[in-house]
PDB file of N, CA and C in Angstrom:
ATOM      1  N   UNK A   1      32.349 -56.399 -30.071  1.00  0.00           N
ATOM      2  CA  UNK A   1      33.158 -56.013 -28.930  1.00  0.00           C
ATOM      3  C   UNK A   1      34.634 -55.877 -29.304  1.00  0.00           C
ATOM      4  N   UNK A   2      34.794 -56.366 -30.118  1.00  0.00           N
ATOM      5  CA  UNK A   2      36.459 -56.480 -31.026  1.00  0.00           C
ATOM      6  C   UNK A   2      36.421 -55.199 -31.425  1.00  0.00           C
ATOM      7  N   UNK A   3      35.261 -54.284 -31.666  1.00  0.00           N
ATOM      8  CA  UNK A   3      35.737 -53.137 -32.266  1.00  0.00           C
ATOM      9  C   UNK A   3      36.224 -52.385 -31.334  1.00  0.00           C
ATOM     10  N   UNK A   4      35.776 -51.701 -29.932  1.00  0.00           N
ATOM     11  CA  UNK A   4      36.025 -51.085 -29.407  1.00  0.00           C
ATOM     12  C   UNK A   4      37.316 -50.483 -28.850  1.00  0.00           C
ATOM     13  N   UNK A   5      38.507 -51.936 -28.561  1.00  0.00           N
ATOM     14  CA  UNK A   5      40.078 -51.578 -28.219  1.00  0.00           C
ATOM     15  C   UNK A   5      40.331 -51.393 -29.783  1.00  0.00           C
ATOM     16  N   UNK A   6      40.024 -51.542 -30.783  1.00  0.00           N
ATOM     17  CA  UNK A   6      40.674 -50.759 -31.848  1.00  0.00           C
ATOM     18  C   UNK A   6      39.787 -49.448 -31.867  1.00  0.00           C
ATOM     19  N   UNK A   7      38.944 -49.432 -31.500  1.00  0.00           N
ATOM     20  CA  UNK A   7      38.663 -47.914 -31.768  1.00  0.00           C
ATOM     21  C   UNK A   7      39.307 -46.941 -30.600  1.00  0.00           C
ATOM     22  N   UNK A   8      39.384 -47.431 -29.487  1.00  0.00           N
ATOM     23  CA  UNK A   8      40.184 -46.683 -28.623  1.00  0.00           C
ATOM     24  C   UNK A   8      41.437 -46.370 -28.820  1.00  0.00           C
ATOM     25  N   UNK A   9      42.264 -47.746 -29.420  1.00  0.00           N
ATOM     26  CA  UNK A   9      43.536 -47.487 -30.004  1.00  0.00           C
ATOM     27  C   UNK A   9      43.246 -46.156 -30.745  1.00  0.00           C
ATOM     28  N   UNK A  10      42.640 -46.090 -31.960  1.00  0.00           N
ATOM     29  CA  UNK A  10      42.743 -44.762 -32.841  1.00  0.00           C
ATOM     30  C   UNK A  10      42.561 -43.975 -32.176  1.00  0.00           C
ATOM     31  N   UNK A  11      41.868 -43.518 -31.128  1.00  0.00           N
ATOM     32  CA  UNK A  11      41.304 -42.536 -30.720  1.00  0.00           C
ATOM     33  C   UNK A  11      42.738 -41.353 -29.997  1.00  0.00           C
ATOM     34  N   UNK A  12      43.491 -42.275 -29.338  1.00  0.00           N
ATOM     35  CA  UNK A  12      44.897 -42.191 -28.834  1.00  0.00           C
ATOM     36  C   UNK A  12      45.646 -41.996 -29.353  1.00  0.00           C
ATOM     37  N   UNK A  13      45.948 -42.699 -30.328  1.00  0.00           N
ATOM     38  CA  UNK A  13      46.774 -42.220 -31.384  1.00  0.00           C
ATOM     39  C   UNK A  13      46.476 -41.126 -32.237  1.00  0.00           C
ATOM     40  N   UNK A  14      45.328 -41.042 -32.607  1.00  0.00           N
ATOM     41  CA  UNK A  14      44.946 -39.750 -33.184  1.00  0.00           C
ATOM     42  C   UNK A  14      45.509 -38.461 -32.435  1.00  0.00           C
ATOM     43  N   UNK A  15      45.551 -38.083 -31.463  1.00  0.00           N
ATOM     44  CA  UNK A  15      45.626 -37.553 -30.317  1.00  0.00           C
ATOM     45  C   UNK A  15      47.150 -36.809 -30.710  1.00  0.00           C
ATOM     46  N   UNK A  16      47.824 -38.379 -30.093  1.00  0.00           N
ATOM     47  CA  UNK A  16      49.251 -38.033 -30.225  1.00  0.00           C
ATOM     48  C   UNK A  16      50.138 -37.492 -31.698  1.00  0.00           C
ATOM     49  N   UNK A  17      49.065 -37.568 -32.867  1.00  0.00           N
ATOM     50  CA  UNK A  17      49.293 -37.393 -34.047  1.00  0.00           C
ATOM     51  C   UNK A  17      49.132 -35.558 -34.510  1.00  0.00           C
ATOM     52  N   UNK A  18      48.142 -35.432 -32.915  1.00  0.00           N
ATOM     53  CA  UNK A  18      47.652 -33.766 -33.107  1.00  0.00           C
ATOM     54  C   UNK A  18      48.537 -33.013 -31.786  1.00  0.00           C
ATOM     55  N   UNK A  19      49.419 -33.475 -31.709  1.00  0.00           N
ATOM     56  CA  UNK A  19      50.276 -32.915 -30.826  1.00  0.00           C
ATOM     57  C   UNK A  19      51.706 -32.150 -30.616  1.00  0.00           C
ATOM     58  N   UNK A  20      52.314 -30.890 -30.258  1.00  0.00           N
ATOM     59  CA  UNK A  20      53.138 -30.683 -30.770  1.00  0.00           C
ATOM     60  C   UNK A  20      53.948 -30.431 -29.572  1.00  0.00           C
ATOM     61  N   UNK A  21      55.184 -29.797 -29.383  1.00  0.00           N
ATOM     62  CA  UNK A  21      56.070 -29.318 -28.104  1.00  0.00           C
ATOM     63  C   UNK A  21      56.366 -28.106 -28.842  1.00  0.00           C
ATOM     64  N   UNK A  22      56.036 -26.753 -28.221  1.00  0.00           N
ATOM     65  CA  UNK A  22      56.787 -25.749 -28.026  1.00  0.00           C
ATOM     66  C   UNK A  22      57.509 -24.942 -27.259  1.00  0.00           C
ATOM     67  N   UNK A  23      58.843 -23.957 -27.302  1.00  0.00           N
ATOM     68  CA  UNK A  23      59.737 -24.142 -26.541  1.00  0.00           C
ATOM     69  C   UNK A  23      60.038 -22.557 -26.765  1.00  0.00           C
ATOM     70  N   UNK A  24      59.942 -21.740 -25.074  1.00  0.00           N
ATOM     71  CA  UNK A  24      59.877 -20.282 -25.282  1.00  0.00           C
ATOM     72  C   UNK A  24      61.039 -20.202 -24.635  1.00  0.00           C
ATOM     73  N   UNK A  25      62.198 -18.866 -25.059  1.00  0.00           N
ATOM     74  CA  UNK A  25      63.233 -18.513 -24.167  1.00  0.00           C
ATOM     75  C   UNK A  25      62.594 -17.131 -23.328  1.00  0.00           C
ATOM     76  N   UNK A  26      62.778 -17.614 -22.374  1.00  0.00           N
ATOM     77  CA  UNK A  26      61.502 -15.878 -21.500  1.00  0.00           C
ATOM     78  C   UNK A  26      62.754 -15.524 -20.759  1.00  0.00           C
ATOM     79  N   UNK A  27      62.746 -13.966 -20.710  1.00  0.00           N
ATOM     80  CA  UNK A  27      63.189 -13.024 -20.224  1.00  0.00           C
ATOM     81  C   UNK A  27      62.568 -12.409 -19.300  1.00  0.00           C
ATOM     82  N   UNK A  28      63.300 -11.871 -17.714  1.00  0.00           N
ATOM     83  CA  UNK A  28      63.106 -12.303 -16.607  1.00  0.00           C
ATOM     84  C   UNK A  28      62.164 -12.844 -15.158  1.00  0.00           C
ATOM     85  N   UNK A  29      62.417 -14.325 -15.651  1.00  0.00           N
ATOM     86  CA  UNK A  29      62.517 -14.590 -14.458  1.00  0.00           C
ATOM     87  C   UNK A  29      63.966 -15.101 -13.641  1.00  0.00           C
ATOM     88  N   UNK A  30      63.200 -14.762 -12.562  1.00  0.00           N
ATOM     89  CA  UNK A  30      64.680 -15.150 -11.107  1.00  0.00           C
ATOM     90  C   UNK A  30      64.331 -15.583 -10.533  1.00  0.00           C
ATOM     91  N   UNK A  31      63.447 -16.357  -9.721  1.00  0.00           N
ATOM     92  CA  UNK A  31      63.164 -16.532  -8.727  1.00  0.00           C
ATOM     93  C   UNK A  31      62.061 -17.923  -8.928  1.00  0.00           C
ATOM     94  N   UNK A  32      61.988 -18.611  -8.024  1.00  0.00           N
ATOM     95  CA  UNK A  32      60.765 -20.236  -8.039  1.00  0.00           C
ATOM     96  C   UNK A  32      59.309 -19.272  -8.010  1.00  0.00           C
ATOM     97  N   UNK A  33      59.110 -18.198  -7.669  1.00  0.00           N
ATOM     98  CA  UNK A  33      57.605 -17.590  -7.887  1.00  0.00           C
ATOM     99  C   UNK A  33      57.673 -17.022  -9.182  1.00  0.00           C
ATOM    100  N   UNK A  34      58.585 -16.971 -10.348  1.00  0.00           N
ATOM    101  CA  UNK A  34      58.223 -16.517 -11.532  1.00  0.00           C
ATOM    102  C   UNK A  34      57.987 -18.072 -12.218  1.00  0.00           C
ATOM    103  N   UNK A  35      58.397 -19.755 -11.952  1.00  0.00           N
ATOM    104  CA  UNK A  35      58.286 -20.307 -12.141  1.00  0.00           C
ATOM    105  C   UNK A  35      56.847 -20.979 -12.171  1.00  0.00           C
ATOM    106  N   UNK A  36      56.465 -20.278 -10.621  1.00  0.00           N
ATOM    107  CA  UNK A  36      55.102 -20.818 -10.052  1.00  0.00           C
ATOM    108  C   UNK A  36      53.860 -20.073 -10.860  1.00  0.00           C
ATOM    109  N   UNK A  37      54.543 -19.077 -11.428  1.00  0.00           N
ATOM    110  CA  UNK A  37      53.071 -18.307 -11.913  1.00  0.00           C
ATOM    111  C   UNK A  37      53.211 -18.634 -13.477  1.00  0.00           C
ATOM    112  N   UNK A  38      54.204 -18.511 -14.067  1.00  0.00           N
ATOM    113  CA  UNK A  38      53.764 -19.244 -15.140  1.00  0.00           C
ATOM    114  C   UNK A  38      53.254 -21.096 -15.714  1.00  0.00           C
ATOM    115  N   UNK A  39      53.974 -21.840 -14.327  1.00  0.00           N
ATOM    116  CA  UNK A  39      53.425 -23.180 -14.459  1.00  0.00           C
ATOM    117  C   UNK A  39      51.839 -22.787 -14.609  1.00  0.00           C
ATOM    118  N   UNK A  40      51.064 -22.320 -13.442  1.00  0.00           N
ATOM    119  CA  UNK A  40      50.133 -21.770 -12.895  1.00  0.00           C
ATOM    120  C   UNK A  40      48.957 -21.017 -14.130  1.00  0.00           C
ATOM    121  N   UNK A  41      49.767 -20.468 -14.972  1.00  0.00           N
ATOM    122  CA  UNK A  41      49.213 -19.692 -16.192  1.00  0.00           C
ATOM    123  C   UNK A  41      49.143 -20.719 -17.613  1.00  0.00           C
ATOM    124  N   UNK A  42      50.023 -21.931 -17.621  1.00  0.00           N
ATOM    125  CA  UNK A  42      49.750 -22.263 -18.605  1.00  0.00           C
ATOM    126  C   UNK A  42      48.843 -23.454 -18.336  1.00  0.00           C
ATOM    127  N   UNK A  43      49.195 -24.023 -17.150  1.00  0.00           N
ATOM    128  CA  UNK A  43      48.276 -24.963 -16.842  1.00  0.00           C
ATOM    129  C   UNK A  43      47.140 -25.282 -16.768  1.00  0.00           C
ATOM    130  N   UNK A  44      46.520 -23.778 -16.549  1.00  0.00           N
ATOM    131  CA  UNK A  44      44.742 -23.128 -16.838  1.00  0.00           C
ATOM    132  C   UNK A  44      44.487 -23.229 -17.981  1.00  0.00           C
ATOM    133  N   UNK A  45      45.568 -23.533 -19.167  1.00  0.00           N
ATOM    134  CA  UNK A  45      45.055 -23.352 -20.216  1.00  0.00           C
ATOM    135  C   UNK A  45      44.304 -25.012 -21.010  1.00  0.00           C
ATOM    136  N   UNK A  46      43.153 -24.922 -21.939  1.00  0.00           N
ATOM    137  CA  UNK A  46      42.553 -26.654 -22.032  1.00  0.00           C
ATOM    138  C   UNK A  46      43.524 -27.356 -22.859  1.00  0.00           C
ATOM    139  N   UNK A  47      43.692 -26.756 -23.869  1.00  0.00           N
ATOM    140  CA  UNK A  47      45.005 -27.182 -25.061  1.00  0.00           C
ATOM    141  C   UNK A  47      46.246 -27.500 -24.264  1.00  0.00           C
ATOM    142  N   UNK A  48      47.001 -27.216 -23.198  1.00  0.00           N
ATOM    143  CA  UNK A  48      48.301 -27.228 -22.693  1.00  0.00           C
ATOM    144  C   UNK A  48      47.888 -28.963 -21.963  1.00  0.00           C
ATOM    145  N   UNK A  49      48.932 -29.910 -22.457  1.00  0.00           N
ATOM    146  CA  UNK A  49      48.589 -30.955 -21.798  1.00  0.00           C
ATOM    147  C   UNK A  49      49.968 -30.696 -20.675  1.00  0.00           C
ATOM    148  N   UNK A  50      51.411 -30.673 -21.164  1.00  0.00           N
ATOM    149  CA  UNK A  50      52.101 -30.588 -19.999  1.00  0.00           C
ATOM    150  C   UNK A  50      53.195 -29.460 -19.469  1.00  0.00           C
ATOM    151  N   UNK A  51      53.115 -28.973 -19.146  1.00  0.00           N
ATOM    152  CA  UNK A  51      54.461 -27.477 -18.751  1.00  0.00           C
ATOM    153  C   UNK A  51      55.835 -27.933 -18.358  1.00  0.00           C
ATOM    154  N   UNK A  52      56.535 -27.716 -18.229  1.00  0.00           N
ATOM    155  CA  UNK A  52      57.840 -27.492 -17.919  1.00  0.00           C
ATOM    156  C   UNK A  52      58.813 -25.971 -17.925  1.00  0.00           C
ATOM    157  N   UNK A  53      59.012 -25.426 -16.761  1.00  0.00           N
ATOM    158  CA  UNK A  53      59.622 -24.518 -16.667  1.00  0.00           C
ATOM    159  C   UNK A  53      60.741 -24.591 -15.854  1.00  0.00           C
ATOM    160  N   UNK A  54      62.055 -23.933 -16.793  1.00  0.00           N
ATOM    161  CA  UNK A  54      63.484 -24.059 -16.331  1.00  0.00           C
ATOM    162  C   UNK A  54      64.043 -22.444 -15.983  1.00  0.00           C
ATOM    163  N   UNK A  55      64.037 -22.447 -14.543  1.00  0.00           N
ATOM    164  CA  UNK A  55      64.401 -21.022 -14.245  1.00  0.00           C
ATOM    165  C   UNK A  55      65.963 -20.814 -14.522  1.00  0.00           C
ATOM    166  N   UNK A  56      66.419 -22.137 -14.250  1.00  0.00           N
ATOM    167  CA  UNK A  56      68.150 -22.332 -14.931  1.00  0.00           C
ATOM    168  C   UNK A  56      68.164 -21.616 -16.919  1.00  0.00           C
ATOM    169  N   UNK A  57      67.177 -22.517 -16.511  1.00  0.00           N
ATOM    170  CA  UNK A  57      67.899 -22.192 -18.911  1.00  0.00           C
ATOM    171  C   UNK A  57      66.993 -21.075 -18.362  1.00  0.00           C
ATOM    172  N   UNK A  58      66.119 -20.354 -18.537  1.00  0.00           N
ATOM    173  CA  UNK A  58      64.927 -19.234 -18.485  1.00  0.00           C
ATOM    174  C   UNK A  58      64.263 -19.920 -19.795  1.00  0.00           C
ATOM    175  N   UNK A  59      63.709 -20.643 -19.509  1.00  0.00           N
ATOM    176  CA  UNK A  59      63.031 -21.907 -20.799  1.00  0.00           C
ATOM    177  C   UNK A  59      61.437 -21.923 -20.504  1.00  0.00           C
ATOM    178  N   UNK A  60      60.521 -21.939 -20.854  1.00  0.00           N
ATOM    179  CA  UNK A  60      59.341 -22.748 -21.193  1.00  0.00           C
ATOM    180  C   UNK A  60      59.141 -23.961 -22.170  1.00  0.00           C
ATOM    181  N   UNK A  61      58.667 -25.173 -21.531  1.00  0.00           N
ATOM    182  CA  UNK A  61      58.422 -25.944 -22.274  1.00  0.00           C
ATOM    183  C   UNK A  61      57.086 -26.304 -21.930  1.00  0.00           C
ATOM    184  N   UNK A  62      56.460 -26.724 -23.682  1.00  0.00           N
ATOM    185  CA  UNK A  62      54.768 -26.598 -23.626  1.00  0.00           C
ATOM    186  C   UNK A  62      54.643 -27.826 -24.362  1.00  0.00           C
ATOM    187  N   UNK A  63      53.600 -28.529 -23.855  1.00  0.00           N
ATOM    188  CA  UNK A  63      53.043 -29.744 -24.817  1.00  0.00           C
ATOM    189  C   UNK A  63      51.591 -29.597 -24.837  1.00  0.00           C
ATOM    190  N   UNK A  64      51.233 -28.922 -26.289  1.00  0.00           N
ATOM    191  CA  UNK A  64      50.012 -28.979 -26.741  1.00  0.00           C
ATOM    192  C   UNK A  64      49.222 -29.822 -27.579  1.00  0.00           C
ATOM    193  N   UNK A  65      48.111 -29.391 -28.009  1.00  0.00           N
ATOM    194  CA  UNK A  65      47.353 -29.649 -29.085  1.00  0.00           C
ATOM    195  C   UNK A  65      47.798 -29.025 -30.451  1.00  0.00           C
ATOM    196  N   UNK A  66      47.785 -29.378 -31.109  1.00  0.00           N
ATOM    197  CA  UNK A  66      47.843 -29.318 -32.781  1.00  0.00           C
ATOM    198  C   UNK A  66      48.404 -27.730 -32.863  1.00  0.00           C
ATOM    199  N   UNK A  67      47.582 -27.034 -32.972  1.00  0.00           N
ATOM    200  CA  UNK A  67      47.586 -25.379 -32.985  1.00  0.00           C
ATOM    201  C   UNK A  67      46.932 -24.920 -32.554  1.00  0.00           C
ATOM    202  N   UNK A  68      46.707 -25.173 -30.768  1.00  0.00           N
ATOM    203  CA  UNK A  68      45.924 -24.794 -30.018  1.00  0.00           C
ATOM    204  C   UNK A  68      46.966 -24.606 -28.857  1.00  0.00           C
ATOM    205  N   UNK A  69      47.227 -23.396 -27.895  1.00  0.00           N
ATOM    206  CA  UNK A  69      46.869 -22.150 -28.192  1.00  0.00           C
ATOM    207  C   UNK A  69      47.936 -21.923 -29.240  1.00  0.00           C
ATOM    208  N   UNK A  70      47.777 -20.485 -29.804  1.00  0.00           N
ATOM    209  CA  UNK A  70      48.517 -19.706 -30.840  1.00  0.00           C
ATOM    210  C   UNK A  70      49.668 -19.680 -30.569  1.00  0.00           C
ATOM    211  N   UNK A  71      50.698 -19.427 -31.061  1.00  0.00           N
ATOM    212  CA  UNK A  71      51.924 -18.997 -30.574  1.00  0.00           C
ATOM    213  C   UNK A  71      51.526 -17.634 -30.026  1.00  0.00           C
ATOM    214  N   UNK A  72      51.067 -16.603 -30.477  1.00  0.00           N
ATOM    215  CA  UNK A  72      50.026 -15.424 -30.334  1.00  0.00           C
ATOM    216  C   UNK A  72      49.557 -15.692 -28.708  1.00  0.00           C
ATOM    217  N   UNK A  73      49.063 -16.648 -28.730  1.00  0.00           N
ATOM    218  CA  UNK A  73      48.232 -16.769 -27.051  1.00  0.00           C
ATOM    219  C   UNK A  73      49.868 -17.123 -26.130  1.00  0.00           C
ATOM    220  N   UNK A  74      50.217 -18.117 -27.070  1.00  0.00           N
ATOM    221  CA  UNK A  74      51.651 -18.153 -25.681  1.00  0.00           C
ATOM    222  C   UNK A  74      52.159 -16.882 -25.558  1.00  0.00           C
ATOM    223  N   UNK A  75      52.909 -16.049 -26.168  1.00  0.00           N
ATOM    224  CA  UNK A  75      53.217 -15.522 -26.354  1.00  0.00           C
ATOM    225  C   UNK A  75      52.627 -14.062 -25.247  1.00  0.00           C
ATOM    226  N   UNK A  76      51.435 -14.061 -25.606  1.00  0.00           N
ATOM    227  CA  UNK A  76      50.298 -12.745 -24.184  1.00  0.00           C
ATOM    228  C   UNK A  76      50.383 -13.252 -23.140  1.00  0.00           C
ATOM    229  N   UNK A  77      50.308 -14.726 -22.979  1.00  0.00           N
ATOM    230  CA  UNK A  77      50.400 -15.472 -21.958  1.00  0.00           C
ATOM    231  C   UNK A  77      51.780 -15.046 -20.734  1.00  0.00           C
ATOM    232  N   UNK A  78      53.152 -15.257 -21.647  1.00  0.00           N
ATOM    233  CA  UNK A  78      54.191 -14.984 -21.112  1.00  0.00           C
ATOM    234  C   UNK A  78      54.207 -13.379 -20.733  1.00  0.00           C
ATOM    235  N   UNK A  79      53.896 -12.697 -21.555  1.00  0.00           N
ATOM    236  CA  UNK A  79      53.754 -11.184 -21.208  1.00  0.00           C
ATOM    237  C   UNK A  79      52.734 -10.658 -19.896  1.00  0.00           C
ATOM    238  N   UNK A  80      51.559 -11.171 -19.964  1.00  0.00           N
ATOM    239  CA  UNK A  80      51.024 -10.842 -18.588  1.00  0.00           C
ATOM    240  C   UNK A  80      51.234 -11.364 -17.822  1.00  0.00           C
ATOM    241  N   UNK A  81      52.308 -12.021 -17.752  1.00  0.00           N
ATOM    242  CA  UNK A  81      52.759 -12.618 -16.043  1.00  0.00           C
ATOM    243  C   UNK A  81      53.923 -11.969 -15.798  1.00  0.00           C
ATOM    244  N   UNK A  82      54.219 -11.119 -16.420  1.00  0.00           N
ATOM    245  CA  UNK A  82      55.349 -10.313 -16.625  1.00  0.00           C
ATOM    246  C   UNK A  82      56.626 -10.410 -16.651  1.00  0.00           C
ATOM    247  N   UNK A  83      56.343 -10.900 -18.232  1.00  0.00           N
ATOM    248  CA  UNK A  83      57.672 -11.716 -18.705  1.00  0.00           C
ATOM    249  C   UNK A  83      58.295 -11.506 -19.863  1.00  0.00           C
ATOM    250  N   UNK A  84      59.073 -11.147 -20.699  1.00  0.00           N
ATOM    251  CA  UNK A  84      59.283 -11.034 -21.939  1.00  0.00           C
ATOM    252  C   UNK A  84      59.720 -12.471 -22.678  1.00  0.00           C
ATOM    253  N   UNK A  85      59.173 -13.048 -23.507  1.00  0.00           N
ATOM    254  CA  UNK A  85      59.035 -14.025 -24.487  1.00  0.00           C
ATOM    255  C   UNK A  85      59.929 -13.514 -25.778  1.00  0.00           C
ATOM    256  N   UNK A  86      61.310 -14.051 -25.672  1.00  0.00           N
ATOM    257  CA  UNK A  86      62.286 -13.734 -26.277  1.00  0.00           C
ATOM    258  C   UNK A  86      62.398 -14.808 -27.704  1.00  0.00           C
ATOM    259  N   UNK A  87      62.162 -15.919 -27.803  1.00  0.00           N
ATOM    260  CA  UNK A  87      62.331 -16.594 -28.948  1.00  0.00           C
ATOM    261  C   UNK A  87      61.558 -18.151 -29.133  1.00  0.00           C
ATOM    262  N   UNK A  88      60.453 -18.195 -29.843  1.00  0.00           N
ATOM    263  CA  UNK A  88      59.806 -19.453 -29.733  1.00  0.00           C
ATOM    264  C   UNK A  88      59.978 -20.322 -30.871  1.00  0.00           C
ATOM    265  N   UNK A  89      59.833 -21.180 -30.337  1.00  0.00           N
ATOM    266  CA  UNK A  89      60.250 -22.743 -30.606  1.00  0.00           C
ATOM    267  C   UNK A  89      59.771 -23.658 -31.369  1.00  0.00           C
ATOM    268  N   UNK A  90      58.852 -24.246 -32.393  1.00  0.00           N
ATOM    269  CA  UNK A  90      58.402 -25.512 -32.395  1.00  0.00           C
ATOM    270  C   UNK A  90      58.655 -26.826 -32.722  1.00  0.00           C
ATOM    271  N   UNK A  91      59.432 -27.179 -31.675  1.00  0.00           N
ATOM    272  CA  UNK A  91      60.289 -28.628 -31.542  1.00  0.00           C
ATOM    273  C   UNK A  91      60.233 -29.476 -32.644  1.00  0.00           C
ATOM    274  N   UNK A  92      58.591 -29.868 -32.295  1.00  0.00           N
ATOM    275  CA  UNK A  92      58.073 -31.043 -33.090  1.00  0.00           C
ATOM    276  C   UNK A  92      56.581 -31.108 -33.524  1.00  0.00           C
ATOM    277  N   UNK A  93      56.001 -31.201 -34.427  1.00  0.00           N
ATOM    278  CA  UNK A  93      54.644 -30.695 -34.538  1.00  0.00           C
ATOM    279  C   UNK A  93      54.565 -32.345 -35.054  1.00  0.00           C
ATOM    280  N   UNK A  94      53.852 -33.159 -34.431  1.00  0.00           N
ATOM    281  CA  UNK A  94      53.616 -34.555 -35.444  1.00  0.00           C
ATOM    282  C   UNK A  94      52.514 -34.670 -35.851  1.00  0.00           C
TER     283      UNK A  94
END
């Protein structure tokens, strides 16, 4: 039974070890409904654990999995919501 909170420990940590933040400058939005549809778009996605979108900076911020989605997928992502994806980011890949 001793094994199990150490195996959960790893399991978590592993996790956070496959995790990265990437950080898009998108070109235009104006408005809290260009905010809402891309929260909305990345949030559908399984890899995206948390979003953050700054209609002030015109920012995306993404907390994924390892290299899951592509920069490639962010990237279509921002474009069919009709957006231009001006310069991406990867913060921190740990």
């Amino acid at each position: 039974m001793k094994i199990l909170p150490v195996l959960l420990l790893l399991l978590f940590a592993s996790q956070n070890l496959l995790a990265r933040t990437v950080e898009v400058d998108v070109h235009g939005m104006t408005c809290p409904f260009c905010v809402d549809s891309l929260e909305r778009k990345f949030g559908k996605m399984e890899s995206v654990s948390k979003v953050q979108v700054s209609l002030k900076n015109k920012k995306v911020r993404l907390e994924t999995e390892a290299n899951t989605p592509s920069l490639e997928a962010i990237k279509k992502t921002i474009l069919d919501a009709g957006f231009t994806p001006v310069k991406i980011t990867v913060l921190d890949d740990k």
